[in-house]
C-alpha atoms as a PDB file:
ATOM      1  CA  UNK A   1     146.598  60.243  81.973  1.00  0.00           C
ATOM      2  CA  UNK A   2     147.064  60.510  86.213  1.00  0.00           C
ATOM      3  CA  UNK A   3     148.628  63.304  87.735  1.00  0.00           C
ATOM      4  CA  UNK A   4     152.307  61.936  87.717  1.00  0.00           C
ATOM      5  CA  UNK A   5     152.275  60.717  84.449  1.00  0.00           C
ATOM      6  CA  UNK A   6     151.272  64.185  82.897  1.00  0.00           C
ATOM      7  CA  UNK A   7     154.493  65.438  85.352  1.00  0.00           C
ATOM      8  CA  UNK A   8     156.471  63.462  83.769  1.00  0.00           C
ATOM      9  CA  UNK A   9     155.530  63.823  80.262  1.00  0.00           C
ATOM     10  CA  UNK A  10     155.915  67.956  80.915  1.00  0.00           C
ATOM     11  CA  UNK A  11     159.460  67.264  82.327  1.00  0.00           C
ATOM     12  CA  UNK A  12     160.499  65.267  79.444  1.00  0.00           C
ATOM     13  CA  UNK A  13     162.849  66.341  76.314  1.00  0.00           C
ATOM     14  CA  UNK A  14     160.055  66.210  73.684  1.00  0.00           C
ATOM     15  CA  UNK A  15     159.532  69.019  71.702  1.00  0.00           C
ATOM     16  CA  UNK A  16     155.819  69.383  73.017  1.00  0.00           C
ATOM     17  CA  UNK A  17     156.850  69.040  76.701  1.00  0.00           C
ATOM     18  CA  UNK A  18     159.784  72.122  75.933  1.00  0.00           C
ATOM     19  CA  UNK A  19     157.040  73.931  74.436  1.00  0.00           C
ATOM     20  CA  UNK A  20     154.297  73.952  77.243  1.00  0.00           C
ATOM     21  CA  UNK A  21     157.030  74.440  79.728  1.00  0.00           C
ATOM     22  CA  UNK A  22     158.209  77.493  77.800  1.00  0.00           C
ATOM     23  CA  UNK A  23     154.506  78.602  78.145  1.00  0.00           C
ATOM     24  CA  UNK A  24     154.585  78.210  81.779  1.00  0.00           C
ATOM     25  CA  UNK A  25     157.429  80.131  81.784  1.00  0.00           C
ATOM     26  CA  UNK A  26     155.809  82.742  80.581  1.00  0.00           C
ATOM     27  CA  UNK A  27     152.742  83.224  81.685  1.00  0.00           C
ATOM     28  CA  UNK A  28     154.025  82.582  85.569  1.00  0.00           C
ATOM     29  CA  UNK A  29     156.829  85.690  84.261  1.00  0.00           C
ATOM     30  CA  UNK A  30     153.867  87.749  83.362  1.00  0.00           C
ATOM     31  CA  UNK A  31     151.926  87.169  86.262  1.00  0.00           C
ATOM     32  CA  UNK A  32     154.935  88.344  88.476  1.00  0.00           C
ATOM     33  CA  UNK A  33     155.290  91.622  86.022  1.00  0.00           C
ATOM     34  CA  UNK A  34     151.292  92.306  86.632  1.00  0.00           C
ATOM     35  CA  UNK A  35     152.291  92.487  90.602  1.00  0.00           C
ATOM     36  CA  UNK A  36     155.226  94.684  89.485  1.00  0.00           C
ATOM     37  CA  UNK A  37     152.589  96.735  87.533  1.00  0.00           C
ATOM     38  CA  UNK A  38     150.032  97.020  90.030  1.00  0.00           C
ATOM     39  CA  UNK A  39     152.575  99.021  92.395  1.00  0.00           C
ATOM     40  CA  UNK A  40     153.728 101.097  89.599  1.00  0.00           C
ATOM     41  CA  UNK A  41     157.630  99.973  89.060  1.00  0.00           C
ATOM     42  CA  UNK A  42     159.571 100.398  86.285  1.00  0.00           C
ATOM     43  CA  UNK A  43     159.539  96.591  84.921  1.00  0.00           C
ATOM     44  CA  UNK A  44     156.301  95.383  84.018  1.00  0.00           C
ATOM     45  CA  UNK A  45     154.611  92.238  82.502  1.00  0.00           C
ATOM     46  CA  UNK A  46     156.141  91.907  79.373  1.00  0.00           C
ATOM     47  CA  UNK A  47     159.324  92.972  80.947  1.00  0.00           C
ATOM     48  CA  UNK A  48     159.385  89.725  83.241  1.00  0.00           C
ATOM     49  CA  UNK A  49     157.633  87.412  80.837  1.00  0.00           C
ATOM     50  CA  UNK A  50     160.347  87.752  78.231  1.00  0.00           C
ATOM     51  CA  UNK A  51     162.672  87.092  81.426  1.00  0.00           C
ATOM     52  CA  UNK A  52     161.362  84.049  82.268  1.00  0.00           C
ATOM     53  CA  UNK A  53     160.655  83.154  78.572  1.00  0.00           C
ATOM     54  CA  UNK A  54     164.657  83.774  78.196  1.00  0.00           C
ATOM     55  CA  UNK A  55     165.570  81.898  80.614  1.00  0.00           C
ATOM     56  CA  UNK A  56     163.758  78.335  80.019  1.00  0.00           C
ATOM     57  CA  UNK A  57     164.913  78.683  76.336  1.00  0.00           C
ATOM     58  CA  UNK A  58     168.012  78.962  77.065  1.00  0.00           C
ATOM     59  CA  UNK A  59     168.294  76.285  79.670  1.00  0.00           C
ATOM     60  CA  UNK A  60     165.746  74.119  77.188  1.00  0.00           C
ATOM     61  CA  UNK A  61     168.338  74.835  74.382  1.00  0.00           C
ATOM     62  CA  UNK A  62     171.437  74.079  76.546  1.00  0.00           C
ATOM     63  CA  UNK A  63     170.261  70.823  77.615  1.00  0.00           C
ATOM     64  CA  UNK A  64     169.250  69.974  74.003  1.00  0.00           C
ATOM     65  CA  UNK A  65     172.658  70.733  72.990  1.00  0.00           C
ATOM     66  CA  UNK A  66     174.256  68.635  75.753  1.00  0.00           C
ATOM     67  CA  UNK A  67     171.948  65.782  74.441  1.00  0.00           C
ATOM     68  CA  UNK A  68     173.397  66.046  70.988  1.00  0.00           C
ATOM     69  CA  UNK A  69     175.928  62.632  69.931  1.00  0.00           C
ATOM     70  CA  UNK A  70     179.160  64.559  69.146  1.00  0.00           C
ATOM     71  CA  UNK A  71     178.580  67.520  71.255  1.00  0.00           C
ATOM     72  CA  UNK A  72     180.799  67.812  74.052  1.00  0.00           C
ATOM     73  CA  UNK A  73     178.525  71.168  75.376  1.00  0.00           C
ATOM     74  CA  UNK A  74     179.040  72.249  79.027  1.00  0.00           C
ATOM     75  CA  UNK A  75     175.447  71.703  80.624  1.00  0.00           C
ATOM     76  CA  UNK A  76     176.163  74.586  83.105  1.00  0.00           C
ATOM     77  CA  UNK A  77     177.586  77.578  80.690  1.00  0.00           C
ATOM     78  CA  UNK A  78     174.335  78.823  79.060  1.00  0.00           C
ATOM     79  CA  UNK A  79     172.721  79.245  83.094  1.00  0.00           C
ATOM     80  CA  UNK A  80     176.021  81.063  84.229  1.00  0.00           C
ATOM     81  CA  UNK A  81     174.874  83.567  81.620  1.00  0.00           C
ATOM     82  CA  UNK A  82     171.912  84.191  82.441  1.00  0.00           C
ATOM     83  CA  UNK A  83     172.211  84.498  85.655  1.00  0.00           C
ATOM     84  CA  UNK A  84     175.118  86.810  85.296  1.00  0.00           C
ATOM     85  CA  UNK A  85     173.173  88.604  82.592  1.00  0.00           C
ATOM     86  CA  UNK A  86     170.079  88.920  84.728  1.00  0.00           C
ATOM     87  CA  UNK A  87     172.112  90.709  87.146  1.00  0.00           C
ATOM     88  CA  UNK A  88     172.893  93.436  84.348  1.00  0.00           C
ATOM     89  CA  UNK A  89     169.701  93.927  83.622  1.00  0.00           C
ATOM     90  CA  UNK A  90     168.451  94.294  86.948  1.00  0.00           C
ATOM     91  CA  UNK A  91     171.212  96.825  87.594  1.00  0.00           C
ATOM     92  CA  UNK A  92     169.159  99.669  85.193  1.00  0.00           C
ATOM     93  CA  UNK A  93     165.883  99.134  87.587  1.00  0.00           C
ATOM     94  CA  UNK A  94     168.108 100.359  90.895  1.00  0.00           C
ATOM     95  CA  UNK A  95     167.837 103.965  91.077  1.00  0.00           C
ATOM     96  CA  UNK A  96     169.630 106.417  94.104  1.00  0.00           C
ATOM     97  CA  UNK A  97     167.777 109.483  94.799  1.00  0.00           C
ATOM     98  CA  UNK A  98     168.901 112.574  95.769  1.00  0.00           C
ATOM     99  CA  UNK A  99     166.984 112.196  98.911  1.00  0.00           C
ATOM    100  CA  UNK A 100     169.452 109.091  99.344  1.00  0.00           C
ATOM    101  CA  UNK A 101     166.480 106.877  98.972  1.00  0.00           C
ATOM    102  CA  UNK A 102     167.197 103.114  97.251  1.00  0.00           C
ATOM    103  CA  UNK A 103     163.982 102.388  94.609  1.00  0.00           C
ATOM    104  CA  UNK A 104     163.930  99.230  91.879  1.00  0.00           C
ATOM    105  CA  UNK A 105     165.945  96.772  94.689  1.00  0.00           C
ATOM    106  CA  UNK A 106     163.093  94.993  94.599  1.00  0.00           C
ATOM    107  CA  UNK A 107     162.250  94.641  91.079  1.00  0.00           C
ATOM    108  CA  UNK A 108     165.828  93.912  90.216  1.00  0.00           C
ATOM    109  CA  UNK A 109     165.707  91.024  92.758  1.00  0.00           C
ATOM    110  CA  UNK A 110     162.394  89.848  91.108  1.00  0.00           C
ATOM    111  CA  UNK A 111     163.793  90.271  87.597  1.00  0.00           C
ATOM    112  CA  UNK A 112     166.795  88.176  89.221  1.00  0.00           C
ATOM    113  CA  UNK A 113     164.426  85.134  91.034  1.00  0.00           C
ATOM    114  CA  UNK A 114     162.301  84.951  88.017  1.00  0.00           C
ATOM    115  CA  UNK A 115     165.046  83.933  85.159  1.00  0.00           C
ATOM    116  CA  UNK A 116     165.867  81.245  87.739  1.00  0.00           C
ATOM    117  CA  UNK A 117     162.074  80.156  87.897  1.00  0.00           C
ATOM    118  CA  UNK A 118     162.471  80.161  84.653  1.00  0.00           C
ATOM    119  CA  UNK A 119     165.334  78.259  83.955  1.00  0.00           C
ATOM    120  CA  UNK A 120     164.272  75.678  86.722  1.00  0.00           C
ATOM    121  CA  UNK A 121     160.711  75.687  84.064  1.00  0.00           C
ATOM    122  CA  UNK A 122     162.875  75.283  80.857  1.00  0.00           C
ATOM    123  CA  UNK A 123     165.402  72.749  82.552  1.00  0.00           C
ATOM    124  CA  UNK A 124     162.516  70.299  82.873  1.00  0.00           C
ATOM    125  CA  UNK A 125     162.396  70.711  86.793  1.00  0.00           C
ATOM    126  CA  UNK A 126     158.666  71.914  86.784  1.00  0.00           C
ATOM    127  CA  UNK A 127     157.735  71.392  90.517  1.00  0.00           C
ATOM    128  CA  UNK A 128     160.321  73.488  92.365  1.00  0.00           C
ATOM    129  CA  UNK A 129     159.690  75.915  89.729  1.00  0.00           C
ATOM    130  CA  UNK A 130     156.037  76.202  90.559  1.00  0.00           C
ATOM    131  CA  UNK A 131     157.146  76.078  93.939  1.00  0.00           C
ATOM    132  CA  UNK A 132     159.061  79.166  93.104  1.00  0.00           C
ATOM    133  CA  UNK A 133     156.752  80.980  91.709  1.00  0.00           C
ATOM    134  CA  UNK A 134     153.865  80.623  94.454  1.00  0.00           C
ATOM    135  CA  UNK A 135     157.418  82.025  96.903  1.00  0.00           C
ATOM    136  CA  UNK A 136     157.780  84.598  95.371  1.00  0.00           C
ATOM    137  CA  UNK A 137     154.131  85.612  94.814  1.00  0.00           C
ATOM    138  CA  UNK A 138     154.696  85.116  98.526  1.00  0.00           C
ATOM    139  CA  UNK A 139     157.423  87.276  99.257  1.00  0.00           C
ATOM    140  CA  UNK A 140     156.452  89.852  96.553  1.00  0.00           C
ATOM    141  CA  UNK A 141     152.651  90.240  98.140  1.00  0.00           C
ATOM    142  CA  UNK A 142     152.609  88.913 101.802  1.00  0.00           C
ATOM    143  CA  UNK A 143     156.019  89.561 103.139  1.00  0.00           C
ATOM    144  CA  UNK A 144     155.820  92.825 101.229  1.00  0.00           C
ATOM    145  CA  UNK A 145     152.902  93.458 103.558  1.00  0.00           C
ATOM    146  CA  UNK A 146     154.288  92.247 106.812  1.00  0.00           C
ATOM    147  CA  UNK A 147     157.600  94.217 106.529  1.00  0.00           C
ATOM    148  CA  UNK A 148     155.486  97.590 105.674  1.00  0.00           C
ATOM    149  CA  UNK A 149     153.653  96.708 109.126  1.00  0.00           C
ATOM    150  CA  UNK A 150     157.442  96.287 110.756  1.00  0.00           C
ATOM    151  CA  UNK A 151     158.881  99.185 109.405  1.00  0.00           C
ATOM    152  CA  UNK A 152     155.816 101.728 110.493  1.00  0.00           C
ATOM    153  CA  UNK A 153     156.090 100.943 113.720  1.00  0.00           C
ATOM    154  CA  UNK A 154     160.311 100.392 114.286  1.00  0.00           C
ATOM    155  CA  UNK A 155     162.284 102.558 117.050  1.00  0.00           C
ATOM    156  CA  UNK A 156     164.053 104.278 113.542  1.00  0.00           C
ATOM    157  CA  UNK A 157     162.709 106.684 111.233  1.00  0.00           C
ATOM    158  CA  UNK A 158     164.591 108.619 108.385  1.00  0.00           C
ATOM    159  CA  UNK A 159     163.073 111.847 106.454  1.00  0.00           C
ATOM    160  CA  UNK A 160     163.056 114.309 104.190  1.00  0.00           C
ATOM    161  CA  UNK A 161     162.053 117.334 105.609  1.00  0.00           C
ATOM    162  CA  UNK A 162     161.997 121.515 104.254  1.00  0.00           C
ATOM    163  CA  UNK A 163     162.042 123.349 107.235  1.00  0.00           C
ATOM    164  CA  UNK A 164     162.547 127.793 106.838  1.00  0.00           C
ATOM    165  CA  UNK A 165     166.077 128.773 106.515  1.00  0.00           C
ATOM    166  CA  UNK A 166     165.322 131.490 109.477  1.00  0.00           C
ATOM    167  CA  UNK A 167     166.051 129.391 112.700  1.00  0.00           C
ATOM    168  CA  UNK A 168     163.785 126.393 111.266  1.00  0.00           C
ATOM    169  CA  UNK A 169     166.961 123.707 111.621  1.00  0.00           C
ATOM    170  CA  UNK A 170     167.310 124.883 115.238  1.00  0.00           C
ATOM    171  CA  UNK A 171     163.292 124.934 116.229  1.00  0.00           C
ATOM    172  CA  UNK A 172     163.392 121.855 114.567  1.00  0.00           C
ATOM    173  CA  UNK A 173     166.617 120.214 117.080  1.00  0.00           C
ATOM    174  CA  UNK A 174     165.050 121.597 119.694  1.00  0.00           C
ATOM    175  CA  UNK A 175     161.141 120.242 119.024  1.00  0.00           C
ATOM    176  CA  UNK A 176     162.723 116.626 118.890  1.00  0.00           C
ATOM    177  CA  UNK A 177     164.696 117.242 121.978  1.00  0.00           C
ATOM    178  CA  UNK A 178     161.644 118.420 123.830  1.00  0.00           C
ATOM    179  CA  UNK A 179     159.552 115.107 122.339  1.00  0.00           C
ATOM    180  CA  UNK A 180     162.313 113.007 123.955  1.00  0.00           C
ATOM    181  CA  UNK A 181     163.496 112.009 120.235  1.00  0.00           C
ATOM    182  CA  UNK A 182     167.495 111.118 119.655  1.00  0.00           C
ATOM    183  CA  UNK A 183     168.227 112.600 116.423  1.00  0.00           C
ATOM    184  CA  UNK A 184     171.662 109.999 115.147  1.00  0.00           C
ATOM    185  CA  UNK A 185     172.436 112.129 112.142  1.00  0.00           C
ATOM    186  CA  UNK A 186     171.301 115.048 110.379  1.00  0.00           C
ATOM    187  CA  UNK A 187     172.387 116.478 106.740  1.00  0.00           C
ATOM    188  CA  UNK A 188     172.034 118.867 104.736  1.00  0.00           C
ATOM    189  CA  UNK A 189     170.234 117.458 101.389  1.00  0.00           C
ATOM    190  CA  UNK A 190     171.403 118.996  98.085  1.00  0.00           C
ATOM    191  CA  UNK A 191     168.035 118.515  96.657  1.00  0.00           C
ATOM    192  CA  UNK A 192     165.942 121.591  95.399  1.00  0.00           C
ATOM    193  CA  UNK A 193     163.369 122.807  97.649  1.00  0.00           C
ATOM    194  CA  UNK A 194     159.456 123.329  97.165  1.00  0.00           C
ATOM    195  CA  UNK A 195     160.020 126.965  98.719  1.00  0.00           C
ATOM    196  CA  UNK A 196     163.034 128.990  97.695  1.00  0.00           C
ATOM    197  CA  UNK A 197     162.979 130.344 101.706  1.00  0.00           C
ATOM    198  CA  UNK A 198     163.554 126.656 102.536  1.00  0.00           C
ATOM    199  CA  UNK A 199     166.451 124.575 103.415  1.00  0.00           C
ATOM    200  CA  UNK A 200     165.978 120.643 102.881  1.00  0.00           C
ATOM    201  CA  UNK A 201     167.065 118.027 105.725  1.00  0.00           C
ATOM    202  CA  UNK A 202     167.686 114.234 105.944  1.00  0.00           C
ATOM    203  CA  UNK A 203     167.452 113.224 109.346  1.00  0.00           C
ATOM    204  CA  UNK A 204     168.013 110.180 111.168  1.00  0.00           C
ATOM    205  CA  UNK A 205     165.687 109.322 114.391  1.00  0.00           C
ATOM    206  CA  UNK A 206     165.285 107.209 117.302  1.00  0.00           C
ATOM    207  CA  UNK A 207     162.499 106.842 119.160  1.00  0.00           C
ATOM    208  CA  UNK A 208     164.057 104.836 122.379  1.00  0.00           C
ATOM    209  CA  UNK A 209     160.579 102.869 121.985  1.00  0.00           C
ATOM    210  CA  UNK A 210     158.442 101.592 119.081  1.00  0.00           C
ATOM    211  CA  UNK A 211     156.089 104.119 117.900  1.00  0.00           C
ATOM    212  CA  UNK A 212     153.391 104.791 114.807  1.00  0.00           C
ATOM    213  CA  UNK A 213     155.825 106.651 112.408  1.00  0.00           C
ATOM    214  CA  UNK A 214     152.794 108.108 110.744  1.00  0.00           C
ATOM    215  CA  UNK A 215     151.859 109.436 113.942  1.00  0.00           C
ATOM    216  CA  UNK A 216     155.528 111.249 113.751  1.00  0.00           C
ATOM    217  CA  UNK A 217     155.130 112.742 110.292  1.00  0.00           C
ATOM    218  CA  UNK A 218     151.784 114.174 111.393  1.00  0.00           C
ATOM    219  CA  UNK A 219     153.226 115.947 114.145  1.00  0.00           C
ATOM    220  CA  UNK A 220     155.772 117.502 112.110  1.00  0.00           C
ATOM    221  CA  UNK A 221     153.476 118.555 109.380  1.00  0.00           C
ATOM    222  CA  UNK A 222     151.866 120.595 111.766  1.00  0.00           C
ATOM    223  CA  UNK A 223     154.746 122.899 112.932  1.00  0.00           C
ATOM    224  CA  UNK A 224     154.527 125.803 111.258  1.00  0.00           C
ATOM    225  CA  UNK A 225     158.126 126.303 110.761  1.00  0.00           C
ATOM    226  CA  UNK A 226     158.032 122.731 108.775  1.00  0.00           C
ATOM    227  CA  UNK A 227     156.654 122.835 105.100  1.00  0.00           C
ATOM    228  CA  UNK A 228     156.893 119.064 103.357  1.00  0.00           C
ATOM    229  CA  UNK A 229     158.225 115.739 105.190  1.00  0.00           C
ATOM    230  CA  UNK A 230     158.224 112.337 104.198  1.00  0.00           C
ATOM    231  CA  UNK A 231     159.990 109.079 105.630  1.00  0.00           C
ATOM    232  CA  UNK A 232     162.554 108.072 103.186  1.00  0.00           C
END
């Protein structure tokens, strides 16, 4: 059996053809979870191999259904689910710190991507959903990569920062004045402190020019009136 011919046997309605295309589904789901994983967020492999798995049964089933003689099923209602669904789901992975930081927008947006790999698997259309998978492997591992190398080195910076409640906030202003820094907005964060004689900041900076914003943190670290910081 050539190349196309095995294509076009796995995009078929048999019952074998659903079946290894439900396996794809899968096992491209849990390979997506195992990147998840390996950067510790909260969905993991079985997590996004039951997405996927979800999904192509569902589409798999609708089409089936839509097949049927006497069946007038809508081809397109079991997908609006899921997607809509999907988006539920992905909802509980978005968490809003108190240090207004936004964690799980990523893994909600893979959870999202993934059901439609997966329904593109289960619906028979097998190439573009390889071809999604291998983009989003992609965007997931290289792009993730290439915007951490953007963002270290942009003119903006945001952090977290526990400075002393005795005239820290106002050594603090005037250290990034004297460094030529532009500070656009600074808060008071409700957050609890490591120190109790500590007052926690968020602050908004710009640099005028693109700088190493590990560089920055180091700096601050070392002030003695400073006593955590991170970017946010």
């Amino acid at each position: 059996m050539g190349a196309q011919s095995l294509i076009e046997f796995l995009e078929g309605p048999t019952d074998i053809a659903v079946a290894i295309r439900l396996v794809i589904a899968t096992l491209f789901g849990s390979f997506i979870g195992w990147e998840r994983v390996v950067k510790r967020h909260s969905a993991g492999i079985k997590t996004f191999a039951l997405v996927s798995l979800g999904s192509a049964i569902a589409t798999a089933l609708n089409i089936f259904l839509a097949m049927e003689p006497g069946l007038n099923a809508d081809v397109s209602r079991i997908p609006a689910g899921v997607v809509s669904g999907i988006g539920f789901l992905g909802a509980g992975t978005i968490l809003v710190t108190g240090r207004q930081q936004i964690k799980g927008l990523t893994t909600a947006a893979s959870l999202w991507v993934t059901s439609c790999m997966g329904m593109a698997i289960g619906g028979g259309y097998l190439i573009v959903g390889i071809a999604c998978f291998a983009l989003i492997m992609l965007a997931n591992v290289v792009l993730m990569n290439v915007s951490r190398v953007v963002e270290e080195y942009s003119k903006y910076i945001s952090i977290f920062i526990e400075v002393d409640k005795s005239g820290g906030v106002k050594k603090l202003s005037k250290w990034l004045s004297e460094q030529g820094y532009k500070t656009s907005s600074l808060a008071k964060s409700k957050e609890k402190t490591l120190n109790s004689s500590d007052v926690a900041l968020i602050i908004d900076v710009d640099f005028d020019k693109k700088r190493s914003h590990r560089e920055f943190l180091t700096e601050l670290n070392e002030l003695d009136f400073v006593s955590y910081v991170e970017e946010i």
